[in-house]
N, C-alpha and C. Protein backbone atom coordinates (compact mmCIF):
# COMPACT_ATOMS: atom_id res chain seq x y z
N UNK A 1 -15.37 100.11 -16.43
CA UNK A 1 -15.65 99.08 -17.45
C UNK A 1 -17.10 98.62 -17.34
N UNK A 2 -17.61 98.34 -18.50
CA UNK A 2 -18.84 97.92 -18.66
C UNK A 2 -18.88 96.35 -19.35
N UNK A 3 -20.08 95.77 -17.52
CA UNK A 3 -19.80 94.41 -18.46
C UNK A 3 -20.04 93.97 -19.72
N UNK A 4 -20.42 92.87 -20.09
CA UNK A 4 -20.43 92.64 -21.41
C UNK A 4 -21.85 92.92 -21.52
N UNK A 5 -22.66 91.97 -20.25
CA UNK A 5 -24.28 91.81 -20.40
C UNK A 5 -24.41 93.84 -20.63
N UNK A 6 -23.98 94.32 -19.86
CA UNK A 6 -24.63 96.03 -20.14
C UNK A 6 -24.74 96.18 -21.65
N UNK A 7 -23.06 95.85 -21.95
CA UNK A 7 -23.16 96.06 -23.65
C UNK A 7 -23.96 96.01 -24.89
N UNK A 8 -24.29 94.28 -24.40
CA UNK A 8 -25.45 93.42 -25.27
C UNK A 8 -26.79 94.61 -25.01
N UNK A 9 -27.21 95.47 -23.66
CA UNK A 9 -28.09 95.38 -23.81
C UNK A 9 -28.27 96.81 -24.87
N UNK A 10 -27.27 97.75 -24.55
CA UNK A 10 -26.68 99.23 -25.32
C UNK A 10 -27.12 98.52 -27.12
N UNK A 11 -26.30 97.28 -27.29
CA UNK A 11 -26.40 96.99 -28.75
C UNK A 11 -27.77 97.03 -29.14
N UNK A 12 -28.66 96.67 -28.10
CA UNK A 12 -29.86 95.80 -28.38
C UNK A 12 -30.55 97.17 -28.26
N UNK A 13 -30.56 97.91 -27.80
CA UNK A 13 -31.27 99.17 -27.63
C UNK A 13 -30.88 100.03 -28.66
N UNK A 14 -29.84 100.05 -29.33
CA UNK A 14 -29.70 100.74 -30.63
C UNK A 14 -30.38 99.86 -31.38
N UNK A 15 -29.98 98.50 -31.83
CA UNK A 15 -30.48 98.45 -32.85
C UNK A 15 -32.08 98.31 -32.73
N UNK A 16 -33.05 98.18 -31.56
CA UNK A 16 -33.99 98.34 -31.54
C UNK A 16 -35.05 99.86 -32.03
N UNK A 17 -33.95 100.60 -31.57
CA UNK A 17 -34.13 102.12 -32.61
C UNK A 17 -34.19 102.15 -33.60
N UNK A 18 -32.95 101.64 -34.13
CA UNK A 18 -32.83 101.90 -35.50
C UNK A 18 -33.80 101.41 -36.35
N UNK A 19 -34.47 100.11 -35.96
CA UNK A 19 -35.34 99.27 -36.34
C UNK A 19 -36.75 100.08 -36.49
N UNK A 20 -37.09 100.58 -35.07
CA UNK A 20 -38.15 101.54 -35.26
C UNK A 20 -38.01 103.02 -35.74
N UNK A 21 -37.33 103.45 -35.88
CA UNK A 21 -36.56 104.40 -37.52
C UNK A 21 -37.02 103.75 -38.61
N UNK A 22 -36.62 102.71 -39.05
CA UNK A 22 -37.03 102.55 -40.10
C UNK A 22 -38.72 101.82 -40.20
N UNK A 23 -39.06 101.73 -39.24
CA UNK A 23 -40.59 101.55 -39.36
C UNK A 23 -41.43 102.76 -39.52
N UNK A 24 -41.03 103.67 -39.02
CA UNK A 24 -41.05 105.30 -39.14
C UNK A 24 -41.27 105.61 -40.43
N UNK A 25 -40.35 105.03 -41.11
CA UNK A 25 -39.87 106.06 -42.62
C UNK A 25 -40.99 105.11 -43.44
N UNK A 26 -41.03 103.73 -43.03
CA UNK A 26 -42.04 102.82 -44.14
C UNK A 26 -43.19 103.37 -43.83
N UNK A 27 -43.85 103.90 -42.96
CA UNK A 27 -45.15 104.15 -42.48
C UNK A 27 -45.38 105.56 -42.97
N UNK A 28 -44.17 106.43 -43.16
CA UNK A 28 -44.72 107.51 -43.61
C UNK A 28 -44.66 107.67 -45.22
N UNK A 29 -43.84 106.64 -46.22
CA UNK A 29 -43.68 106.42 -47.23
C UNK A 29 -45.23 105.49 -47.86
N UNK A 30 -45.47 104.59 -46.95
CA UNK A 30 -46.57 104.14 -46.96
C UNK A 30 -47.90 105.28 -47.12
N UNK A 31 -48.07 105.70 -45.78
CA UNK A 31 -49.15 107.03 -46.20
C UNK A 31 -48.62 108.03 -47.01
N UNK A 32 -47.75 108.33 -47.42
CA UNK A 32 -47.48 109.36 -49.12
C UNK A 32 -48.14 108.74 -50.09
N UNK A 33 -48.05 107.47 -50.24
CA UNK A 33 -48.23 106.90 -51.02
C UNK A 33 -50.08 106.78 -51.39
N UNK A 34 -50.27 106.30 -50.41
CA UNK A 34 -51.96 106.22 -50.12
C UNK A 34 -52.70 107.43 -50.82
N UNK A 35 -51.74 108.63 -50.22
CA UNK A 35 -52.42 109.72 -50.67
C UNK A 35 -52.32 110.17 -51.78
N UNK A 36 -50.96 109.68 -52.77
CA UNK A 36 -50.95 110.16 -53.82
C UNK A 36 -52.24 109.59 -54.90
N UNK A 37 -52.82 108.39 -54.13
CA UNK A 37 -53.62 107.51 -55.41
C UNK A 37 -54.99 108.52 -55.21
């Protein structure tokens, strides 16, 4: 069993991914963009 604190930190580390995933996708949507002008 995994305590809870481990859990929180598993949650917190996904969603800290996911977060920088999607900073990923704005940054490269961002420079498409730049370049299309």
């Amino acid at each position: 069993m995994k305590t809870s604190y481990e859990n929180d930190n598993i949650e917190l580390t996904y969603i800290c991914e996911k977060i920088n995933h999607i900073d990923k996708i704005n940054n490269i949507n961002l420079n498409f963009n730049i370049i299309k002008k």
